[in-house]
C-alpha atoms as a PDB file:
ATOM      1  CA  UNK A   1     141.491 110.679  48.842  1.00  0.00           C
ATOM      2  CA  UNK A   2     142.953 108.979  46.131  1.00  0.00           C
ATOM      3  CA  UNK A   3     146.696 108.777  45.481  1.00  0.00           C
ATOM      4  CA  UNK A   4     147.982 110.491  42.348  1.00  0.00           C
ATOM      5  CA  UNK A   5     150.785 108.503  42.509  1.00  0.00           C
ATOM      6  CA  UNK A   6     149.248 105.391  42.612  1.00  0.00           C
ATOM      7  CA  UNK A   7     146.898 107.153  39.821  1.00  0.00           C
ATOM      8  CA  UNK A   8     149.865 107.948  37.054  1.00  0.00           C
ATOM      9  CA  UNK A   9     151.502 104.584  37.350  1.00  0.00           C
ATOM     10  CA  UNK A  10     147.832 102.801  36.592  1.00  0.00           C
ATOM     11  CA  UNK A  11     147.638 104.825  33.530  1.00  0.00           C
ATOM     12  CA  UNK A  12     151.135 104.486  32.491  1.00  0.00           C
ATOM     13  CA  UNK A  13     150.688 100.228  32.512  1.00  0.00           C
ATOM     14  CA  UNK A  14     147.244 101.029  31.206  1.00  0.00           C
ATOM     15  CA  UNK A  15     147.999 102.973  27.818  1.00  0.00           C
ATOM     16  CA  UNK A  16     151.395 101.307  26.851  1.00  0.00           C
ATOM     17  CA  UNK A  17     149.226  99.919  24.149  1.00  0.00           C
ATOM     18  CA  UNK A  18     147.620 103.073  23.416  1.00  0.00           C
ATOM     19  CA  UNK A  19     148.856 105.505  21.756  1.00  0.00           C
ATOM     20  CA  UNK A  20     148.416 108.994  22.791  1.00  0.00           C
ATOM     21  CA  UNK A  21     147.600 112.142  21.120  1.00  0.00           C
ATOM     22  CA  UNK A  22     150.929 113.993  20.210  1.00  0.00           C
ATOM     23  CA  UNK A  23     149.717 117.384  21.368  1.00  0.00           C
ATOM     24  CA  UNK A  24     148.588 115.137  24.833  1.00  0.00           C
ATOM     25  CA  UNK A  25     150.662 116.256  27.222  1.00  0.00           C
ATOM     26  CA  UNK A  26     151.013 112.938  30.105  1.00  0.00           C
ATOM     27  CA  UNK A  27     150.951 115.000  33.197  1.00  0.00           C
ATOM     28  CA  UNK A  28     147.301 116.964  32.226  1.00  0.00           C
ATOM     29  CA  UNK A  29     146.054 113.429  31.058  1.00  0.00           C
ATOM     30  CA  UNK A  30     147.346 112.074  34.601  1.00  0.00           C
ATOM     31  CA  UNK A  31     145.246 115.132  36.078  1.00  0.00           C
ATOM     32  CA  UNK A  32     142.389 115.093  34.353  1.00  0.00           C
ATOM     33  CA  UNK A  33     142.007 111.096  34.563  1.00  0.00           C
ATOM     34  CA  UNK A  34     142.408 111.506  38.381  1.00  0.00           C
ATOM     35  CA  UNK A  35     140.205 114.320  38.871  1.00  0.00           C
ATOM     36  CA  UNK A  36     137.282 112.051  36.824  1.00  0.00           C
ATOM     37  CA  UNK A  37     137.864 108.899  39.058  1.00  0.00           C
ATOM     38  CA  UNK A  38     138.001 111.054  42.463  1.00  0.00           C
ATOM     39  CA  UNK A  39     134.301 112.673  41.397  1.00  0.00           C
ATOM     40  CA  UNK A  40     133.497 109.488  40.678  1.00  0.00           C
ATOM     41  CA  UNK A  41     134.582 107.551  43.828  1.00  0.00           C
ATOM     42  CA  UNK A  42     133.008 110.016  45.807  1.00  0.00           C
ATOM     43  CA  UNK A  43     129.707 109.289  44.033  1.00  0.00           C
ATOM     44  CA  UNK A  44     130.195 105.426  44.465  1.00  0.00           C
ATOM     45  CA  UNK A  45     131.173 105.969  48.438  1.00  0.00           C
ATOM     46  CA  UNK A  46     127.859 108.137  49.067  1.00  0.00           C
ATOM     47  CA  UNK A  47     125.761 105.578  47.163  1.00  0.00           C
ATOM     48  CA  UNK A  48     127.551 102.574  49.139  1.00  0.00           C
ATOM     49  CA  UNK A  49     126.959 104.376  52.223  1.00  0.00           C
ATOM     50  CA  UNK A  50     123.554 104.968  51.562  1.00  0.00           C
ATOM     51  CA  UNK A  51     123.185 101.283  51.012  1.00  0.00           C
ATOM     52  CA  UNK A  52     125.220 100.079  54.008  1.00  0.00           C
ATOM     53  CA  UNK A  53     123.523 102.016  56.482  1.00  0.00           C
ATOM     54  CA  UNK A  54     119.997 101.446  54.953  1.00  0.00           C
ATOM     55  CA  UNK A  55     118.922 104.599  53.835  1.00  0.00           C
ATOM     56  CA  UNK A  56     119.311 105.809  57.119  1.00  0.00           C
ATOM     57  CA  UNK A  57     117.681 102.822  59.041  1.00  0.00           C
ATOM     58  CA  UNK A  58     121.009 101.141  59.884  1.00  0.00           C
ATOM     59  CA  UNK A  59     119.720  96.991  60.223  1.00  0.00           C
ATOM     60  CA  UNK A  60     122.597  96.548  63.108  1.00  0.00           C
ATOM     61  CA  UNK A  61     122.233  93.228  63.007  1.00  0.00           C
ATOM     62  CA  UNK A  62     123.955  92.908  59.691  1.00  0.00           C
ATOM     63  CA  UNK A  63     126.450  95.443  60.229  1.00  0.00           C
ATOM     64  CA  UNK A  64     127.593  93.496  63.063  1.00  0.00           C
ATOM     65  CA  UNK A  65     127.680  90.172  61.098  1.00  0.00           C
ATOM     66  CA  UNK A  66     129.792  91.997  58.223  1.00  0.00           C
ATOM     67  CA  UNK A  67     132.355  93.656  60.786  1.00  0.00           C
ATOM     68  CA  UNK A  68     132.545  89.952  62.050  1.00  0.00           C
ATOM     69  CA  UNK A  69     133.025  88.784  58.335  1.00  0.00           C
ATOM     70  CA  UNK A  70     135.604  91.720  57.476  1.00  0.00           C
ATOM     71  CA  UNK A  71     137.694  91.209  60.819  1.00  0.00           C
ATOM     72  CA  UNK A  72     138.517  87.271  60.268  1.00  0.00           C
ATOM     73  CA  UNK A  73     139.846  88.407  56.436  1.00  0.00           C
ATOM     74  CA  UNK A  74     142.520  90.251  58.574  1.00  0.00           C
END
């Protein structure tokens, strides 16, 4: 889901202040920062779906005033 791309170039403008660990190799670093924030996202899009849908008693009502809300941002 995410894009490791988009991943390595946050953390390069991210730790130009830091200074990293000689035996740090940039590349695992990259991998293992991206692997964190996917496990994480996925966590954060089950718990917002959880909330958007009501626990599984969708109020339709306020979906349908947030799709209106979301489609005039476009």
């Amino acid at each position: 889901m995410l894009d490791r791309k988009a991943v390595r170039e946050f953390l390069e403008e991210e730790l130009e202040e830091i200074e990293i660990s000689k035996d740090m190799f940039k590349e695992v670093l990259v991998e293992a920062f991206y692997k964190y924030v996917e496990d994480d996202y996925y966590e954060w899009l089950k718990d917002n779906f959880k909330t958007f849908f009501n626990y599984g008693n969708p109020d339709w009502l306020w979906i349908r005033k947030r799709i209106k809300k979301y489609r005039g941002m476009t």
